[in-house]
C-alpha atoms as a PDB file:
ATOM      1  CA  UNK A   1       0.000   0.000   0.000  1.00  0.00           C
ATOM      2  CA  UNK A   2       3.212   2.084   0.530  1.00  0.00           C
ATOM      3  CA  UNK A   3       3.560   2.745  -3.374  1.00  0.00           C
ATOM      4  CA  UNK A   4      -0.449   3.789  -4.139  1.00  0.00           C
ATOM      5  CA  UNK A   5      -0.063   5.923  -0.755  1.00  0.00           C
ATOM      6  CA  UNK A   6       2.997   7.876  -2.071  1.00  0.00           C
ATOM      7  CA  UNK A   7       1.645   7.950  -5.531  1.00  0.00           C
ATOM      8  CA  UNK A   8      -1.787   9.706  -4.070  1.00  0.00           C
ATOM      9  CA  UNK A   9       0.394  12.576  -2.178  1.00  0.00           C
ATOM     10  CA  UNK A  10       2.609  13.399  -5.134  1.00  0.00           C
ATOM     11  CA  UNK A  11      -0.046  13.787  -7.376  1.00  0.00           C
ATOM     12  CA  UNK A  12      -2.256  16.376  -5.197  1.00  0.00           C
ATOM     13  CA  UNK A  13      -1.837  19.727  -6.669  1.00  0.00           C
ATOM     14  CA  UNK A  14       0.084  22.499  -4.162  1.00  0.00           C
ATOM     15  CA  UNK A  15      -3.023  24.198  -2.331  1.00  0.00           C
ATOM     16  CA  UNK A  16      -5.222  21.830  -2.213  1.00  0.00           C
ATOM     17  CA  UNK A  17      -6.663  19.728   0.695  1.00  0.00           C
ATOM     18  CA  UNK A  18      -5.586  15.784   1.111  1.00  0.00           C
ATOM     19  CA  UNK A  19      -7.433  13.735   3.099  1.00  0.00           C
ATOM     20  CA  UNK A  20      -6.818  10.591   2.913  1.00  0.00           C
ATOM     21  CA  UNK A  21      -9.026   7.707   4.763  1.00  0.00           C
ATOM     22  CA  UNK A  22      -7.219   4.284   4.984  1.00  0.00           C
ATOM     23  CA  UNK A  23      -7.403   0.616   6.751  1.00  0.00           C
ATOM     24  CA  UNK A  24      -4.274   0.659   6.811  1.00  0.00           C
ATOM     25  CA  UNK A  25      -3.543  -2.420   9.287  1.00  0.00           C
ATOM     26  CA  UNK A  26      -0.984  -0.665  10.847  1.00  0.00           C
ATOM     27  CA  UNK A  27      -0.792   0.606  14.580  1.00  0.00           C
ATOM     28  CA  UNK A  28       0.896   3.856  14.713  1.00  0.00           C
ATOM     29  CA  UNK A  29       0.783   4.357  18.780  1.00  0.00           C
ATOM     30  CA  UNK A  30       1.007   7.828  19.948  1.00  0.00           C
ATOM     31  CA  UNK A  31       3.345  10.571  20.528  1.00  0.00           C
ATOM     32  CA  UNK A  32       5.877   9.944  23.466  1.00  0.00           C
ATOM     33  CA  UNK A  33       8.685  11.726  24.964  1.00  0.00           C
ATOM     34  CA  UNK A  34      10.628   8.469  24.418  1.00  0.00           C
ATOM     35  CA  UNK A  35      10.571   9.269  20.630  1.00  0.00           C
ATOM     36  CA  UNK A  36      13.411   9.288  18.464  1.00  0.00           C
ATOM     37  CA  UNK A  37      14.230  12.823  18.905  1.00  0.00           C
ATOM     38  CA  UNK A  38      16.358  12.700  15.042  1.00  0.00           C
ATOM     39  CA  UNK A  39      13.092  10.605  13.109  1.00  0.00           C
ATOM     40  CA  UNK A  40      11.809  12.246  10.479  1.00  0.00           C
ATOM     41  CA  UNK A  41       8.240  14.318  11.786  1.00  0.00           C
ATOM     42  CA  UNK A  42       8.451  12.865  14.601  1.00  0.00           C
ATOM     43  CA  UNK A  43       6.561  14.972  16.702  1.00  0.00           C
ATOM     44  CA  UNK A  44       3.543  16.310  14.541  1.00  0.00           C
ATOM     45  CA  UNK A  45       2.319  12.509  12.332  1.00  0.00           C
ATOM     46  CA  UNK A  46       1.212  11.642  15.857  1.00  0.00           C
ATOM     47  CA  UNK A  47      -1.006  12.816  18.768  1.00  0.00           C
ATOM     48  CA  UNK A  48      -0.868  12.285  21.974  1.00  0.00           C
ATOM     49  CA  UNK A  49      -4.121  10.222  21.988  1.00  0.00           C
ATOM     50  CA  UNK A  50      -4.841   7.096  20.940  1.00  0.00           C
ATOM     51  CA  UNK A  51      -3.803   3.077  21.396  1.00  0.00           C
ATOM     52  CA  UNK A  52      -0.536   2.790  22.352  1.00  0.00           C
ATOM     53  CA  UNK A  53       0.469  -0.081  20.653  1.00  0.00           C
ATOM     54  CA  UNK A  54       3.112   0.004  17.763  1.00  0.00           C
ATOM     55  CA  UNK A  55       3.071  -2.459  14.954  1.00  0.00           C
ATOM     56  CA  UNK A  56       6.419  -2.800  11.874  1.00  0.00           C
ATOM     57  CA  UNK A  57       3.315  -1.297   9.382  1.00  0.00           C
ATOM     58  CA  UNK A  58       2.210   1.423  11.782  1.00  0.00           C
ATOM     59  CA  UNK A  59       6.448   2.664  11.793  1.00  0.00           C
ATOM     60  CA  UNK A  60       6.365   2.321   8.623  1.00  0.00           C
ATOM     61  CA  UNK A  61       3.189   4.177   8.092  1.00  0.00           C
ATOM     62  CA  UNK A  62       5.049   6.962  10.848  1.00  0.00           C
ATOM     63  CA  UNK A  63       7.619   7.575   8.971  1.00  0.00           C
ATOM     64  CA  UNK A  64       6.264   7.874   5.632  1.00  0.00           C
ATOM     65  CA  UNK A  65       3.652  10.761   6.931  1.00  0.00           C
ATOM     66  CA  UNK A  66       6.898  12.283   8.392  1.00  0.00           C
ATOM     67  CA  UNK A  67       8.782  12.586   4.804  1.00  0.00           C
ATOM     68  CA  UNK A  68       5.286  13.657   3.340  1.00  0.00           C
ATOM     69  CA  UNK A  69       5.026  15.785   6.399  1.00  0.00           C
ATOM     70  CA  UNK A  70       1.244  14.831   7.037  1.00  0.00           C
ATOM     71  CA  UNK A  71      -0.102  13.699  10.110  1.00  0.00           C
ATOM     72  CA  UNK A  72      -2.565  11.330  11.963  1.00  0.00           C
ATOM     73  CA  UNK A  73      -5.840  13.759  13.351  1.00  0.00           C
ATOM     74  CA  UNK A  74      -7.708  11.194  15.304  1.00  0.00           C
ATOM     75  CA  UNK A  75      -4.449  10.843  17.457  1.00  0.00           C
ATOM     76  CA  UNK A  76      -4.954  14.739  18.291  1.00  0.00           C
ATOM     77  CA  UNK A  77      -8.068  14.404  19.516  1.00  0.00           C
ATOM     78  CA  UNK A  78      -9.271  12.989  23.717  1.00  0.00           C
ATOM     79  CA  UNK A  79     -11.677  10.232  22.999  1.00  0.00           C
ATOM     80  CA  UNK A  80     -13.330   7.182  24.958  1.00  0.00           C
ATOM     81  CA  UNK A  81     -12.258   4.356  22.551  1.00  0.00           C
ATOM     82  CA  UNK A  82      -9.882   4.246  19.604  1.00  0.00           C
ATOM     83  CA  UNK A  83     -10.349   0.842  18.565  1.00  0.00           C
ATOM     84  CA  UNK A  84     -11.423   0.371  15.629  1.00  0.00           C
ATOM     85  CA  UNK A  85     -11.058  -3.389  14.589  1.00  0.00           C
ATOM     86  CA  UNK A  86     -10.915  -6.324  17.183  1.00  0.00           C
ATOM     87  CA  UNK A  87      -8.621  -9.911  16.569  1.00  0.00           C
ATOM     88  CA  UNK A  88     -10.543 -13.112  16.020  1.00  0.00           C
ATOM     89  CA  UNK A  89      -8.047 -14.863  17.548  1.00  0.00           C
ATOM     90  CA  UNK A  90      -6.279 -12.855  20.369  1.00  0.00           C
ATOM     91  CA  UNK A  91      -9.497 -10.817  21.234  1.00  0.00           C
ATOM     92  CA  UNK A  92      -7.373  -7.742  21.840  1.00  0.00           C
ATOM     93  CA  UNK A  93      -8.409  -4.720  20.098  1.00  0.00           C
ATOM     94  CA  UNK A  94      -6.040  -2.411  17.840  1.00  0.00           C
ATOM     95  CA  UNK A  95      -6.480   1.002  16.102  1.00  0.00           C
ATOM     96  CA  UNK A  96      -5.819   0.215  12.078  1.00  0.00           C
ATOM     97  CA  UNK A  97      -8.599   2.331  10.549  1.00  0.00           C
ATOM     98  CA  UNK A  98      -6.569   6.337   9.929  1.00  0.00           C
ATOM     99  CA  UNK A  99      -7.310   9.422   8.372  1.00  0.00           C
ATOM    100  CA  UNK A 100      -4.790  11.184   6.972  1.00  0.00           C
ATOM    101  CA  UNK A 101      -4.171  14.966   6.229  1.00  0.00           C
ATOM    102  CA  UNK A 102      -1.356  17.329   5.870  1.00  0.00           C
ATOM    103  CA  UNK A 103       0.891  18.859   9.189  1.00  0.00           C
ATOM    104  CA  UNK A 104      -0.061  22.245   7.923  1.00  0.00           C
ATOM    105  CA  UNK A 105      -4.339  21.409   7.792  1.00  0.00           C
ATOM    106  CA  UNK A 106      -4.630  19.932  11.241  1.00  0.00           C
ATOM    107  CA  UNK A 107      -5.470  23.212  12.098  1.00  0.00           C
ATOM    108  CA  UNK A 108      -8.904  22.698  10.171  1.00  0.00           C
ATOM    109  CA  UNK A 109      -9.671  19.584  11.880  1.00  0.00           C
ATOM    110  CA  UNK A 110     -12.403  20.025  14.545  1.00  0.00           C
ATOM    111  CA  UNK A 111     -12.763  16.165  15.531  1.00  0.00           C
ATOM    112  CA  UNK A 112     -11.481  12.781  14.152  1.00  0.00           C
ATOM    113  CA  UNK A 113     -12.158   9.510  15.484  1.00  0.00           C
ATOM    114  CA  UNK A 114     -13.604   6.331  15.800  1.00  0.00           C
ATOM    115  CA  UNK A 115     -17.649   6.481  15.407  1.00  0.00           C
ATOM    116  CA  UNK A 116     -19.876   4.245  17.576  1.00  0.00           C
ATOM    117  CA  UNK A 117     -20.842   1.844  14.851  1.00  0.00           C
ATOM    118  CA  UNK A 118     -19.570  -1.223  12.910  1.00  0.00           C
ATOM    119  CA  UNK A 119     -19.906  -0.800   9.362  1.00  0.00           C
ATOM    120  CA  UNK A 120     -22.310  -2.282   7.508  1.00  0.00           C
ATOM    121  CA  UNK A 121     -20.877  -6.126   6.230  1.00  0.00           C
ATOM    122  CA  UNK A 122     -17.432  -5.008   7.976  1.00  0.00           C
ATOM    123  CA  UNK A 123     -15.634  -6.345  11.292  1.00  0.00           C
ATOM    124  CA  UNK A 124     -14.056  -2.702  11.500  1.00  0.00           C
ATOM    125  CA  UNK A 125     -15.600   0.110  13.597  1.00  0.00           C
ATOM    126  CA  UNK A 126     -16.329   3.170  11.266  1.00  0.00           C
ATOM    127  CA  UNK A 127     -13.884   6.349  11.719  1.00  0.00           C
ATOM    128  CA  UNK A 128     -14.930  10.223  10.976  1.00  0.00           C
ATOM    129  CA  UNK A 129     -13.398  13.066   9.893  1.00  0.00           C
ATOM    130  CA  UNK A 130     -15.052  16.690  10.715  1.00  0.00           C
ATOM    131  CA  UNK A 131     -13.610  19.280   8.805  1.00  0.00           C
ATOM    132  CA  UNK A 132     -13.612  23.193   8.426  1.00  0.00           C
ATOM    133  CA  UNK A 133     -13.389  24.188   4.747  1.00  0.00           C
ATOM    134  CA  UNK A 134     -13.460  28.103   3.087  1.00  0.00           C
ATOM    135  CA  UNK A 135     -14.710  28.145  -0.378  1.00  0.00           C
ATOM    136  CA  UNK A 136     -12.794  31.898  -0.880  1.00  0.00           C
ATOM    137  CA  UNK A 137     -10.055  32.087   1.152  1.00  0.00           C
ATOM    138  CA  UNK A 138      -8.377  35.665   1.685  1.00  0.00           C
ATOM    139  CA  UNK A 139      -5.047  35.126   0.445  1.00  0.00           C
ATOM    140  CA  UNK A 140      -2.130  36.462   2.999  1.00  0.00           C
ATOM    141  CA  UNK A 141       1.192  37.670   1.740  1.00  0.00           C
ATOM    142  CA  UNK A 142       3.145  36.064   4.169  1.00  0.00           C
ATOM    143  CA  UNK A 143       6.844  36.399   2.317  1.00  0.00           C
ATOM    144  CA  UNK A 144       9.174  34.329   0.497  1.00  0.00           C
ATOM    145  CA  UNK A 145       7.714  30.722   1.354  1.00  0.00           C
ATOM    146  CA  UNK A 146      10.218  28.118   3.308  1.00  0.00           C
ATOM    147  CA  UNK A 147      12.348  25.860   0.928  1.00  0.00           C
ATOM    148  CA  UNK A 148      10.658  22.062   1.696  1.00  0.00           C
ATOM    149  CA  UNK A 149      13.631  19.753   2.547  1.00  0.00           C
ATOM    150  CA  UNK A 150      13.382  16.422   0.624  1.00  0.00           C
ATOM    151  CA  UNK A 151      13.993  13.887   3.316  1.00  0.00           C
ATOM    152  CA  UNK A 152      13.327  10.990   1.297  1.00  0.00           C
ATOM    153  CA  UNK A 153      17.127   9.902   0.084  1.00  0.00           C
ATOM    154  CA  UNK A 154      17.462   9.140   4.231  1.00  0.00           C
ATOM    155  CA  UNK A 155      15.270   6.313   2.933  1.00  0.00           C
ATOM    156  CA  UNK A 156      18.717   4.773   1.328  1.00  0.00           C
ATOM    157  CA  UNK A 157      20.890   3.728   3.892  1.00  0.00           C
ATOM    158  CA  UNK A 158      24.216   4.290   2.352  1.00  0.00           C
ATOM    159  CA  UNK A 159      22.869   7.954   2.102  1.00  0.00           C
ATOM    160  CA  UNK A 160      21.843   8.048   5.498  1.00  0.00           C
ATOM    161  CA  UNK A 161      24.795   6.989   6.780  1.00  0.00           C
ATOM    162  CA  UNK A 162      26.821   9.287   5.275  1.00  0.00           C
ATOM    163  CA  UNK A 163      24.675  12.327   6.654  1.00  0.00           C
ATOM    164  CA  UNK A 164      24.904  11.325  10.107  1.00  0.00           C
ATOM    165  CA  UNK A 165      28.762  10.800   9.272  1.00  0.00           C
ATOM    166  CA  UNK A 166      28.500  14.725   8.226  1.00  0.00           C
ATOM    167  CA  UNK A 167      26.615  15.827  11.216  1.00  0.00           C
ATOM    168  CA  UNK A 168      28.747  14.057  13.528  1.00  0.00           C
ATOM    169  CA  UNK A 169      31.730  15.952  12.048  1.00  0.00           C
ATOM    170  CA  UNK A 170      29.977  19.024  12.400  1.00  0.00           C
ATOM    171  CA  UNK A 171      29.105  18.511  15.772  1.00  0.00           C
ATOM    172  CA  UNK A 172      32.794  17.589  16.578  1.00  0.00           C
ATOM    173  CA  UNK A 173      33.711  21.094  15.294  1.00  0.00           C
ATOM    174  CA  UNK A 174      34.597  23.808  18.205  1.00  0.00           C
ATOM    175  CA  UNK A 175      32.039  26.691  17.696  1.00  0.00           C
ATOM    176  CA  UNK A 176      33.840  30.159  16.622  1.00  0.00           C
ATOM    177  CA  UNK A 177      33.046  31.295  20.183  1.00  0.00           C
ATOM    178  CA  UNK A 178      35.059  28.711  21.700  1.00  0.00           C
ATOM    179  CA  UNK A 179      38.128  29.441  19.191  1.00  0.00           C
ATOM    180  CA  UNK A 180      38.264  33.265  20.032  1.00  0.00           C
END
């Protein structure tokens, strides 16, 4: 799912709105201070609410958002249950059911969540999305827009390795205050 995922965000057109709904088997857990302070997004694809658990997909799923800087909503929001589909076998429930939109649009999120009923022929619990969307927005001069850094060549490990060989250097570097 990786591949249509990434395919969807490149192909949405600069100033428009992505939302993306997904079962997306994956269990991203929640925002911690036990994060990896150096992982890409790390501390806006994730809430503070939601299951806790962490699954290989819902990483994966992590740090894709974080390249595409998007972000989880329903994990920004206090509910009573964020379950949304329950194992046959184990009984225990997980969140895998997600809404996606971009870092920068949370702010036009009201709620997100899991919705008190099972869809219809489904064994997943239904999730919703409650937006607040402008036909006419003013536009705001707000300057020279930030350069986007492309974080996806970290994806390549020989790449990645080499960067945190650069950093390290860098870091190992007196600062010009120390040399005076």
């Amino acid at each position: 799912y990786a591949q249509c995922l990434q395919e969807c965000i490149d192909t949405c057109v600069k100033g428009k709105l992505l939302v993306v709904s997904m079962d997306a088997n994956a269990s991203p857990g929640v925002r911690s201070r036990h994060d990896n302070p150096y992982e890409a997004g790390r501390d806006q694809v994730r809430g503070p609410f939601g299951m806790p658990h962490v699954n290989d997909a819902g990483r994966e799923l992590c740090m894709m958002l974080g390249l595409n800087e998007l972000c989880l909503p329903s994990t920004y929001f206090q509910k009573e249950n964020y379950a949304t589909w329950r194992n046959p076998c184990s009984k225990k429930w997980h969140q895998l059911d997600h809404f996606v939109v971009a870092q920068r649009d949370l702010m036009r999120v009201e709620n997100a969540g899991r919705v008190g009923l099972m869809g219809k022929d489904s064994d997943h619990f239904a999730v919703e999305l409650c937006l607040r969307v402008r036909a006419k927005l003013k536009s705001r001069d707000s300057g020279p827009k930030p350069v986007r850094i492309d974080r996806s060549a970290l994806n390549n490990p020989v790449t990645c390795e080499q960067f945190l060989d650069k950093v390290k250097a860098e870091m190992a570097k007196p600062c010009a205050a120390e040399t005076n």
